[in-house]
C-alpha atoms as a PDB file:
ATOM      1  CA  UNK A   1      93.649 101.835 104.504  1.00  0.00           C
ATOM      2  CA  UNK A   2      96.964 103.629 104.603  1.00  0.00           C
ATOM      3  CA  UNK A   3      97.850 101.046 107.674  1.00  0.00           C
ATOM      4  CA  UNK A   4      97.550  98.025 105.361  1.00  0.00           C
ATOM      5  CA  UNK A   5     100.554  95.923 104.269  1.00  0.00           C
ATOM      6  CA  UNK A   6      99.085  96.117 100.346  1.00  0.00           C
ATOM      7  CA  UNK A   7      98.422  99.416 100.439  1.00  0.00           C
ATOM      8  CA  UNK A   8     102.265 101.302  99.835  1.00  0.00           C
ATOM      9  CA  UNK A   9     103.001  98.452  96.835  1.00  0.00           C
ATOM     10  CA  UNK A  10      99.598  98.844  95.664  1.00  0.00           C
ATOM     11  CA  UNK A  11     100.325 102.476  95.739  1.00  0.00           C
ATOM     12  CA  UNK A  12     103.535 102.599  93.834  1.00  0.00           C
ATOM     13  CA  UNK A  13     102.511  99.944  91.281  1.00  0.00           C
ATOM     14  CA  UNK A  14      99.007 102.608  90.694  1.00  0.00           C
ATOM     15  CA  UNK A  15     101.816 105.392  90.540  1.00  0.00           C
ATOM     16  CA  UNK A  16     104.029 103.383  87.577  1.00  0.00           C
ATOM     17  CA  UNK A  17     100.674 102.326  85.458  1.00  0.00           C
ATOM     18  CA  UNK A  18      99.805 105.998  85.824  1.00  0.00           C
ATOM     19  CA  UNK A  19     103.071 107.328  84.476  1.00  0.00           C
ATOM     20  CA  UNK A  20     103.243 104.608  81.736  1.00  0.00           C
ATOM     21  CA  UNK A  21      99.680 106.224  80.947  1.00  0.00           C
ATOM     22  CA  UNK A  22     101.120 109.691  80.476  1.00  0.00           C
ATOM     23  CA  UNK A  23     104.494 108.737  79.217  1.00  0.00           C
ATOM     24  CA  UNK A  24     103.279 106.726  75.984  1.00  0.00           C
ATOM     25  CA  UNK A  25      99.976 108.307  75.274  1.00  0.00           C
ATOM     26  CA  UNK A  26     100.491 112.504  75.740  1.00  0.00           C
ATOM     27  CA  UNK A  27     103.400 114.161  74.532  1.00  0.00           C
ATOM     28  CA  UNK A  28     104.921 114.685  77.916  1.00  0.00           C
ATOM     29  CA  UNK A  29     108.362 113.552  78.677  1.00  0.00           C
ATOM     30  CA  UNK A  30     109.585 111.386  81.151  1.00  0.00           C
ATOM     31  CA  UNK A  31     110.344 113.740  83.596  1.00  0.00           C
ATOM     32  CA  UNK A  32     106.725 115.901  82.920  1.00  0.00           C
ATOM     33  CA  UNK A  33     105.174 112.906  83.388  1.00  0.00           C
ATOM     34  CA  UNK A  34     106.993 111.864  86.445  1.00  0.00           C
ATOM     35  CA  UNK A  35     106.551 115.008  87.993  1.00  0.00           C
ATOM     36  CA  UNK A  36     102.883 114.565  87.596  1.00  0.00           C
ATOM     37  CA  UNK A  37     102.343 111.131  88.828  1.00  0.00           C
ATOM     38  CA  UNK A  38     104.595 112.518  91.870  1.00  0.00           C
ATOM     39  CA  UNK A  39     102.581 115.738  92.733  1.00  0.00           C
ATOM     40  CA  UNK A  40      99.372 113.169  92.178  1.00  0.00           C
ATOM     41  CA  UNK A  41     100.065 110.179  94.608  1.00  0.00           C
ATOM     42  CA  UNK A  42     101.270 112.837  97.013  1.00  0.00           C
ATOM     43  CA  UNK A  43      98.443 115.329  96.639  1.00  0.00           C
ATOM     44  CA  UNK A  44      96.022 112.113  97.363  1.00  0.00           C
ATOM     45  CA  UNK A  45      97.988 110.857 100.223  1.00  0.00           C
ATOM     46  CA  UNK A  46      98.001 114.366 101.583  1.00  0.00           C
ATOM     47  CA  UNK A  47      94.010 114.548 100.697  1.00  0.00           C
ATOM     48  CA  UNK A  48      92.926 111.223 102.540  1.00  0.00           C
ATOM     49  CA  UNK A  49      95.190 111.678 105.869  1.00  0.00           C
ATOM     50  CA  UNK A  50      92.895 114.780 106.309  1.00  0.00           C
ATOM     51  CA  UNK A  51      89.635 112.428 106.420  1.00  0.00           C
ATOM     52  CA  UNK A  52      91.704 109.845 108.059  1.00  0.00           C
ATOM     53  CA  UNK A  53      94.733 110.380 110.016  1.00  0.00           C
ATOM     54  CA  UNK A  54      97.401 107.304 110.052  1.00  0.00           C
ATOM     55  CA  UNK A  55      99.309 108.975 111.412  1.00  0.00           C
ATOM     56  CA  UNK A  56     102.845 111.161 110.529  1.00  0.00           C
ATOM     57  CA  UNK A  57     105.329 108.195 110.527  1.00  0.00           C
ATOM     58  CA  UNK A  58     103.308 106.776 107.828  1.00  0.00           C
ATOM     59  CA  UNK A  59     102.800 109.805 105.887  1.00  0.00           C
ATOM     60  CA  UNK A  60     106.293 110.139 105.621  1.00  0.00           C
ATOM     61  CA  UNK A  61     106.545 106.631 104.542  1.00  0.00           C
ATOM     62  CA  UNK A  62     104.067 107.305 101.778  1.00  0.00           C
ATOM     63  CA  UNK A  63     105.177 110.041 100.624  1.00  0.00           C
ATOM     64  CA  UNK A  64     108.687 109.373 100.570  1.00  0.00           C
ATOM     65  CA  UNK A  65     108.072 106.098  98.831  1.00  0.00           C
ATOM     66  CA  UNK A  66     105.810 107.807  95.588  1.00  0.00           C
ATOM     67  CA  UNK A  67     108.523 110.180  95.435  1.00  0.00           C
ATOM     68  CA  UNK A  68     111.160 108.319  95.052  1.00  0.00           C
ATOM     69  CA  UNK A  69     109.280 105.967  92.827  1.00  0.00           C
ATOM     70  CA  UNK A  70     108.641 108.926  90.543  1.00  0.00           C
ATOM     71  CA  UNK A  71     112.217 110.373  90.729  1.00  0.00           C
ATOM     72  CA  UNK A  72     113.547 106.525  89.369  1.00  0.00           C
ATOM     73  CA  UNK A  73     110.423 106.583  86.932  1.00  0.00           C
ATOM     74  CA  UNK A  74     111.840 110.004  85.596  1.00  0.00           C
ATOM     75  CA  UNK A  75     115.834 108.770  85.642  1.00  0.00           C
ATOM     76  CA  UNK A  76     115.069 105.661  83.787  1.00  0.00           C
ATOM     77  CA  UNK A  77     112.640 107.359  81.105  1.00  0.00           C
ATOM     78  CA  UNK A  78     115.282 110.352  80.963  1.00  0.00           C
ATOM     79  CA  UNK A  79     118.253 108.035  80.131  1.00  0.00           C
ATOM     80  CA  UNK A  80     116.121 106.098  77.283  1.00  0.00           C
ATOM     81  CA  UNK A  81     115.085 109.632  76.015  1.00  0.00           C
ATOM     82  CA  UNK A  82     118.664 109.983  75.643  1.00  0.00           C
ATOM     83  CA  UNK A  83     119.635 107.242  73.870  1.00  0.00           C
ATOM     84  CA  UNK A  84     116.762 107.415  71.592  1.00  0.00           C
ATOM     85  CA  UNK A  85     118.296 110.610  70.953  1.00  0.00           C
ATOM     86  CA  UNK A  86     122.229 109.891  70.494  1.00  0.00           C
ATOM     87  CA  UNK A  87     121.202 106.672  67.938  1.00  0.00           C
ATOM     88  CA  UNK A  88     118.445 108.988  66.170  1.00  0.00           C
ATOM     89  CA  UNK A  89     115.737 107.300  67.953  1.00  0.00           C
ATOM     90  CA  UNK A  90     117.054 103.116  66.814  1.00  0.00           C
ATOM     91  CA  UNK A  91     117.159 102.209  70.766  1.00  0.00           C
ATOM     92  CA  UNK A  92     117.909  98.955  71.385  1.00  0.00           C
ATOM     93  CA  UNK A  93     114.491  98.345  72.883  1.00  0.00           C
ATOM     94  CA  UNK A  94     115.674  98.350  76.353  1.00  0.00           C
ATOM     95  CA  UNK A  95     114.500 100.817  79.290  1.00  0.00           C
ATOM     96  CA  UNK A  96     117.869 100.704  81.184  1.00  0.00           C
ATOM     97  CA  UNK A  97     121.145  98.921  81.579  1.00  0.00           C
ATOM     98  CA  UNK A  98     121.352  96.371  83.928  1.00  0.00           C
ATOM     99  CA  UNK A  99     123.159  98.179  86.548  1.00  0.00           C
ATOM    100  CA  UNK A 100     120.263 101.044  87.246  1.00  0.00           C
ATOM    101  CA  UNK A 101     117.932  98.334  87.755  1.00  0.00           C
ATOM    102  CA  UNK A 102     120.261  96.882  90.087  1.00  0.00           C
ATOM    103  CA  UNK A 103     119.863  99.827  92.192  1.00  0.00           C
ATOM    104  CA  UNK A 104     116.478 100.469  92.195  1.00  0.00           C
ATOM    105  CA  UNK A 105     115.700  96.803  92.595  1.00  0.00           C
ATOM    106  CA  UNK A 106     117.494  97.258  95.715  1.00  0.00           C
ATOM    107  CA  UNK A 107     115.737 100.635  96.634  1.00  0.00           C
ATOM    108  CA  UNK A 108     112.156  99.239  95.683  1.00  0.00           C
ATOM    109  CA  UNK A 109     113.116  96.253  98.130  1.00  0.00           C
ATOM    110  CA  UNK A 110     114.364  98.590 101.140  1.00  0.00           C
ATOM    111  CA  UNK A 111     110.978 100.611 100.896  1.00  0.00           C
ATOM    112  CA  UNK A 112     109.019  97.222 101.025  1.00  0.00           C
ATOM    113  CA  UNK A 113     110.939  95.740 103.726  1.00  0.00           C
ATOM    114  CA  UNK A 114     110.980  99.465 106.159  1.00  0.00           C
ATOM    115  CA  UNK A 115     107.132  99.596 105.145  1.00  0.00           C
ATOM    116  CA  UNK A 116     106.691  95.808 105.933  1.00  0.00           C
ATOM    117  CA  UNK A 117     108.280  96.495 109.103  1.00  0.00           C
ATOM    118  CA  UNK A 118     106.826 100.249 110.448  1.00  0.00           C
ATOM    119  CA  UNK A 119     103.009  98.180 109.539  1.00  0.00           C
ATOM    120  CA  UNK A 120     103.653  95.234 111.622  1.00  0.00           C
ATOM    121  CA  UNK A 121     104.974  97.485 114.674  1.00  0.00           C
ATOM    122  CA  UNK A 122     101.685  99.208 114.691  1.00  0.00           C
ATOM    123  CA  UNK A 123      98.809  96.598 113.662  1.00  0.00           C
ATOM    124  CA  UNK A 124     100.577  92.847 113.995  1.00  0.00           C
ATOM    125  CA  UNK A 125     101.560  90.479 112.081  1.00  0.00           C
ATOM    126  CA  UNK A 126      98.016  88.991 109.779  1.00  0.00           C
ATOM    127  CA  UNK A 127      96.316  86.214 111.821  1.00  0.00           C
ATOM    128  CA  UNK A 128      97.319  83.656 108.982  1.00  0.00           C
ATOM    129  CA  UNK A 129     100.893  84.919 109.326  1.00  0.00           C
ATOM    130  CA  UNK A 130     100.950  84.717 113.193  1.00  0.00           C
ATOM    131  CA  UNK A 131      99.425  81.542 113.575  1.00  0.00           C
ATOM    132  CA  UNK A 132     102.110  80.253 111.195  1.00  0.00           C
ATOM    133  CA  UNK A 133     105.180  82.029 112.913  1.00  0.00           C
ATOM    134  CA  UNK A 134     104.412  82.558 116.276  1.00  0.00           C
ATOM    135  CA  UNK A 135     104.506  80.201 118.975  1.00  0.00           C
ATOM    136  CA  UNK A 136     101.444  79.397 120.999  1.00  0.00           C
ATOM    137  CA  UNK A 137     101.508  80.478 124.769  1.00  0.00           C
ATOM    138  CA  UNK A 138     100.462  78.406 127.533  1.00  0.00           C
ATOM    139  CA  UNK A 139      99.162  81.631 129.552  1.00  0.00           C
ATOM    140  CA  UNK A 140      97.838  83.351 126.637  1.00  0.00           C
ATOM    141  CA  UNK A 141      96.030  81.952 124.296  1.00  0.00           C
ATOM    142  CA  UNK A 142      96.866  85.211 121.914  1.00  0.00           C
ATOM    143  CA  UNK A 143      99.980  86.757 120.922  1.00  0.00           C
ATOM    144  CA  UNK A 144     100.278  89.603 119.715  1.00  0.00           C
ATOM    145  CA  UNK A 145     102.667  90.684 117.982  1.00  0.00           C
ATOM    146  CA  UNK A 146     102.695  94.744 117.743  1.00  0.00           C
ATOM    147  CA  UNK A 147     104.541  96.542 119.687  1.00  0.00           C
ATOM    148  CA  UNK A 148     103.478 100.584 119.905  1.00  0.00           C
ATOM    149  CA  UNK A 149     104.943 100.547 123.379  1.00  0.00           C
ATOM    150  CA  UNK A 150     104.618 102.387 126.553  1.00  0.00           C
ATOM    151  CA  UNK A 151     106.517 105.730 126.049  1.00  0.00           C
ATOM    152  CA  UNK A 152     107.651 106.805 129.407  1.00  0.00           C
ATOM    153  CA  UNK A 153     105.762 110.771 129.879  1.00  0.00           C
ATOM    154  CA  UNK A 154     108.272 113.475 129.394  1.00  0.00           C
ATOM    155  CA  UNK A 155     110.945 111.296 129.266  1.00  0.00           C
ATOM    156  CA  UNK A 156     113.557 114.363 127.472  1.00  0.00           C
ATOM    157  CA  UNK A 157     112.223 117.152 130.045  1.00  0.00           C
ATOM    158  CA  UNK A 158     113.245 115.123 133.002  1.00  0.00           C
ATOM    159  CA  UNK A 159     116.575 116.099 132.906  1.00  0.00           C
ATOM    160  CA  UNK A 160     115.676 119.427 133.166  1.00  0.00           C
ATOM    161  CA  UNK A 161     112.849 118.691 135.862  1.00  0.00           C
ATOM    162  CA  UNK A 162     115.108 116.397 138.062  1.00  0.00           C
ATOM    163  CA  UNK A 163     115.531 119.067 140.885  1.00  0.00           C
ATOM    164  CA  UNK A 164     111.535 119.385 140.976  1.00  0.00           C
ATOM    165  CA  UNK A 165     111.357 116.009 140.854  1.00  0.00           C
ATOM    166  CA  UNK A 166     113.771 115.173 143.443  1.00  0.00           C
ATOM    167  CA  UNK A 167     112.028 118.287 145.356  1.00  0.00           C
ATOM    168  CA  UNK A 168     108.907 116.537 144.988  1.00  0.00           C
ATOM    169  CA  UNK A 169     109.574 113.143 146.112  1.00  0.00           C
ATOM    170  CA  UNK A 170     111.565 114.843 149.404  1.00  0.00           C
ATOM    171  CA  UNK A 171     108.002 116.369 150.336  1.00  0.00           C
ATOM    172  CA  UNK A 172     105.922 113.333 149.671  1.00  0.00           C
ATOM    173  CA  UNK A 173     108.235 111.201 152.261  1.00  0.00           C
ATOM    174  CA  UNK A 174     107.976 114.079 154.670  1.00  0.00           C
ATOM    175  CA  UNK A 175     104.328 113.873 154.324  1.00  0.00           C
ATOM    176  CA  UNK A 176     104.265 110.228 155.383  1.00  0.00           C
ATOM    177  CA  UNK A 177     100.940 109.622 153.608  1.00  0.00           C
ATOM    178  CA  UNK A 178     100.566 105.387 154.576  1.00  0.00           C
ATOM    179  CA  UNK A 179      98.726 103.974 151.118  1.00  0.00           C
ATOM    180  CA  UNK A 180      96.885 101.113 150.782  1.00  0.00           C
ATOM    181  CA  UNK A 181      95.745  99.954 147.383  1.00  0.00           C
ATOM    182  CA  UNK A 182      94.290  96.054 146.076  1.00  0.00           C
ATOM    183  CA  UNK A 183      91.540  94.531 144.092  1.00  0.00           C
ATOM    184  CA  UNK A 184      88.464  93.401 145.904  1.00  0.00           C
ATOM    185  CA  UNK A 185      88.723  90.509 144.243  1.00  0.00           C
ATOM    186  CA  UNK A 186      90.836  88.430 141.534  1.00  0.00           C
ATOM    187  CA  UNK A 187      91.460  90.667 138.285  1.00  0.00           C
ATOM    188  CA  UNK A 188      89.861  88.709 135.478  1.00  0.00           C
ATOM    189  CA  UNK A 189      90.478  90.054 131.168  1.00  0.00           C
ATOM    190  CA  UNK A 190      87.081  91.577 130.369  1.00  0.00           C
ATOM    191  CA  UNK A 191      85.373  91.770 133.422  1.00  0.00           C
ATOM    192  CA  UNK A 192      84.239  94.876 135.781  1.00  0.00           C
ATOM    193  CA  UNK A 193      86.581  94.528 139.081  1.00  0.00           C
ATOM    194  CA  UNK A 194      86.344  96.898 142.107  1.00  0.00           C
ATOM    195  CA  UNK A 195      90.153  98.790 142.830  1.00  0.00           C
ATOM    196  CA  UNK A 196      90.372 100.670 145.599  1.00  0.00           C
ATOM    197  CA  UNK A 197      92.698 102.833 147.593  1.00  0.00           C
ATOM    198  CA  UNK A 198      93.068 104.013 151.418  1.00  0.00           C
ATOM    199  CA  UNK A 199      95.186 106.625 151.834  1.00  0.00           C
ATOM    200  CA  UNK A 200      95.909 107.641 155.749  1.00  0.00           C
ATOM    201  CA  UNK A 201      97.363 110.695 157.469  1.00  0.00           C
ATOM    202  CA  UNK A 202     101.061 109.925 158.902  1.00  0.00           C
ATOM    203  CA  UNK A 203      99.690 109.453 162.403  1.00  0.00           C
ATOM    204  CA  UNK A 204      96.838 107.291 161.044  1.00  0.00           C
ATOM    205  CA  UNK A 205      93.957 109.705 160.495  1.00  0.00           C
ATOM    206  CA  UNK A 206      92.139 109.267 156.666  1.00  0.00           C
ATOM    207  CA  UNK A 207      93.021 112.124 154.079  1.00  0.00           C
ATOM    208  CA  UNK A 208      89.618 112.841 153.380  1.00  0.00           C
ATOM    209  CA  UNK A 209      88.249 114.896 150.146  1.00  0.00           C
ATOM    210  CA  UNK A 210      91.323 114.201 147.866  1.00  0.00           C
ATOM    211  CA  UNK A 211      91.070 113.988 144.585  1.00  0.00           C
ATOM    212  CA  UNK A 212      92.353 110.222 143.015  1.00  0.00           C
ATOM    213  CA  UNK A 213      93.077 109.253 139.363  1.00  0.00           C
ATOM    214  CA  UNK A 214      95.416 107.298 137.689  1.00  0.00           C
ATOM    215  CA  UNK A 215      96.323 105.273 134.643  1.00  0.00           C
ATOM    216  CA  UNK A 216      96.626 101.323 133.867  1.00  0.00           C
ATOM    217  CA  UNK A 217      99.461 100.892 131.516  1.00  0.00           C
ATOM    218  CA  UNK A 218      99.741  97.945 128.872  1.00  0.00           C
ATOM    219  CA  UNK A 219     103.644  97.660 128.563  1.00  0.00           C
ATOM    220  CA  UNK A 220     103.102  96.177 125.335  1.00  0.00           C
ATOM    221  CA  UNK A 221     100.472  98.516 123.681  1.00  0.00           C
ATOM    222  CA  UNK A 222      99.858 101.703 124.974  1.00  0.00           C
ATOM    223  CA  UNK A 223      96.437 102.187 122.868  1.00  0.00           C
ATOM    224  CA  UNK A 224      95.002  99.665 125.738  1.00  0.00           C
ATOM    225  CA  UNK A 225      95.988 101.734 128.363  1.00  0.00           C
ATOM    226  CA  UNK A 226      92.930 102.631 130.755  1.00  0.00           C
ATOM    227  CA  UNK A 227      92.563 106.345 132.825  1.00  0.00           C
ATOM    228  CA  UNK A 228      90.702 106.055 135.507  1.00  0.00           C
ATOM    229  CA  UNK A 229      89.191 108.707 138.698  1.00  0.00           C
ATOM    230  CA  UNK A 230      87.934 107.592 142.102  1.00  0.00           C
ATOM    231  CA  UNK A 231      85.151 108.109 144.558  1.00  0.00           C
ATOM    232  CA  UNK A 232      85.272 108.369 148.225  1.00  0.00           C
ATOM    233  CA  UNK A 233      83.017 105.904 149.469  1.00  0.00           C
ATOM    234  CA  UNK A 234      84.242 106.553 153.036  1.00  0.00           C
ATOM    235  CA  UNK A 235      86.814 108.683 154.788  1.00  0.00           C
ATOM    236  CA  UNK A 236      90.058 108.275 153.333  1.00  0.00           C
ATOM    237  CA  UNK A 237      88.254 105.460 151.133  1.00  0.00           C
ATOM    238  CA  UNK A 238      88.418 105.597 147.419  1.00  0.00           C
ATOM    239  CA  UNK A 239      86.771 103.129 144.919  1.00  0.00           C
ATOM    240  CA  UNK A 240      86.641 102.545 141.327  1.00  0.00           C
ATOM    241  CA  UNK A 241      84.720  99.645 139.129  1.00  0.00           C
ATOM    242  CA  UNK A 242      87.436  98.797 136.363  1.00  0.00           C
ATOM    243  CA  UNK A 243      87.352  96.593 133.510  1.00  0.00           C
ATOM    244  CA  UNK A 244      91.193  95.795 131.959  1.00  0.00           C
ATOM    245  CA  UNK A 245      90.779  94.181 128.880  1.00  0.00           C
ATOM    246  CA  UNK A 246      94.144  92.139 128.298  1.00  0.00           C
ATOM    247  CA  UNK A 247      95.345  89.162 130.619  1.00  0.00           C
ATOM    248  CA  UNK A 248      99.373  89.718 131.613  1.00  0.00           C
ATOM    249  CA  UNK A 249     101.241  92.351 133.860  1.00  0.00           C
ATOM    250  CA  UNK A 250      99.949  95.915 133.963  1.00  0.00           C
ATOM    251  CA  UNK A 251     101.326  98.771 134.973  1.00  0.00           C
ATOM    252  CA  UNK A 252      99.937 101.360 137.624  1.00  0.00           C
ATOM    253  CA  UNK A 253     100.336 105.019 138.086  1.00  0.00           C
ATOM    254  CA  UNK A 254      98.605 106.445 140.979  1.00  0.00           C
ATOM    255  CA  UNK A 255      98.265 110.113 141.842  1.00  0.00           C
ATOM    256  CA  UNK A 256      96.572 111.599 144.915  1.00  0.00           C
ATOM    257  CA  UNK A 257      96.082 115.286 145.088  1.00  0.00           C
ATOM    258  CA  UNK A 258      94.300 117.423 147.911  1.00  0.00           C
ATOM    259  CA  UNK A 259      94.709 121.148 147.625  1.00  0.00           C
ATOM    260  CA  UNK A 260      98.867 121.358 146.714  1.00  0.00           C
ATOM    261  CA  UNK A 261      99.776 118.155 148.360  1.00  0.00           C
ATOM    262  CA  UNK A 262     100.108 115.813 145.073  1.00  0.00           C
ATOM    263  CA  UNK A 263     101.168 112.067 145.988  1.00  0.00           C
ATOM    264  CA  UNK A 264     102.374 109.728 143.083  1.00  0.00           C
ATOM    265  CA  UNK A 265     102.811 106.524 143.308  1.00  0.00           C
ATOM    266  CA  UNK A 266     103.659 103.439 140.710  1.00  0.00           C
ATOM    267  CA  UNK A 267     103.235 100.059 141.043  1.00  0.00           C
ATOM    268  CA  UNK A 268     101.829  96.777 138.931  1.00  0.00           C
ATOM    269  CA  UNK A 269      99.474  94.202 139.037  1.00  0.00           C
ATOM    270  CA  UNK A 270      98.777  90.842 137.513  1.00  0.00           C
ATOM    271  CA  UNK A 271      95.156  90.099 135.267  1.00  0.00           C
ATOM    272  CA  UNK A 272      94.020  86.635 135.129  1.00  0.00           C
ATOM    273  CA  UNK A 273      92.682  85.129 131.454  1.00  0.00           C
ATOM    274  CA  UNK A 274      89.088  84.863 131.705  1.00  0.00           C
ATOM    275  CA  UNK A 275      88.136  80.554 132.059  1.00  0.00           C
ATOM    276  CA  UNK A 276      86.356  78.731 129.471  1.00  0.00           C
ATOM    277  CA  UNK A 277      81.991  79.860 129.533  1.00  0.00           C
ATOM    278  CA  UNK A 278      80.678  76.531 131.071  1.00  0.00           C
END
């Protein structure tokens, strides 16, 4: 729900018809009853992300959004109050010069254009939207247009790890393990595809009873990205059935591990889009 492109307006507009509520039918002020409407909205954002997390970039959208949209309730009420008050309550009818709503006109626009934006990132464009904008591929039928993204693992602590690291790769060429990796056949979207792996001493021999897993990244949405382990089907022969869902590149990271000997390699491969069903 929270994910939903009518969900933050629909959200603050619930938030102003609330205040109005309080503002013109109790006897709390502007500020009470913006301070009410804000503890509210945020209490029941706060309330549903523990039955459903969105997520804490969106949290922070919401709730900075209601806020906001209550402070700006409680300026603009604040500043009538005031007038009300210097005339001896004969307003001239308005809420607020021109120039406030300037500002929050631009303010309420900002929040719908970041909240526009952080949606889309995460869930895509609407299919009536994307069929209207987006430009049909030749070697994918679908586009998609959100981007999570591949985050590169431990990408900050590998400063700090480069001497490991650099320690690590210096072993694994010294070890001269020979991989050998491929599909059995042509990688097709949606269907189960034998991978497998031979991994071979240095002077030829298999590396028998290792241990082999390894991850099949979607550069362009990481919440497609498939974890996999293999079985030795014969020495220094490992095999896995796989099913990759999305036609495109993919990206491959390999580790082999027997006793304290870890091997890591990376690598890609290409899926093929599934023909038309005869």
């Amino acid at each position: 729900m929270l994910h939903s492109l009518l969900a933050l307006p629909l959200g603050a507009v619930l938030e102003v018809l609330v205040f109005l509520a309080l503002y013109l039918l109790t006897p709390m002020s502007g500020r009470q009853a913006a301070l009410a409407v804000a503890l509210l909205s945020v209490t029941a954002v706060m309330i549903y992300s523990l039955i459903n997390w969105p997520g804490a970039d969106v949290i922070a959208m919401y709730v900075a959004v209601l806020a906001v949209t209550a402070y700006l309730l409680g300026i603009v009420s604040y500043s009538r109050e005031q007038r009300l008050a210097a005339s001896g309550g004969r307003g001239d009818g308005r809420w607020f010069h021109w120039g406030p709503a300037v500002i929050i006109l631009f303010f309420i626009t900002l929040f719908a254009v970041d909240g526009v934006m952080v949606v889309i990132s995460s869930q895509g464009l609407p299919k009536p939207l994307a069929g209207l904008l987006l430009p049909e591929s030749a070697a994918q039928k679908q586009v998609r247009s959100a981007f999570p993204g591949t985050v590169a693992n431990d990408f900050q602590k590998k400063e700090g790890l480069y001497n490991e690291y650099l320690q690590q790769v210096e072993r694994q060429q010294q070890r001269g393990w020979q991989v050998s990796k491929g599909w059995l056949v042509e990688p097709v979207a949606g269907q189960q595809v034998p991978f497998q792996v031979r991994v071979s001493e240095q002077d030829g021999a298999p590396v028998r009873f290792a241990q082999l897993s390894g991850t099949f990244q979607r550069p362009s949405d990481s919440r497609l990205d498939q974890t996999f382990e293999m079985g030795e089907v014969e020495p220094g022969l490992y095999r896995v059935v796989l099913s990759l869902p999305q036609p495109g590149v993919w990206n491959l990271v390999l580790k082999i591990k027997r006793g304290e000997q870890l091997h890591e390699l990376h690598a890609s491969t290409s899926v093929a889009e599934p023909g038309p069903k005869p």
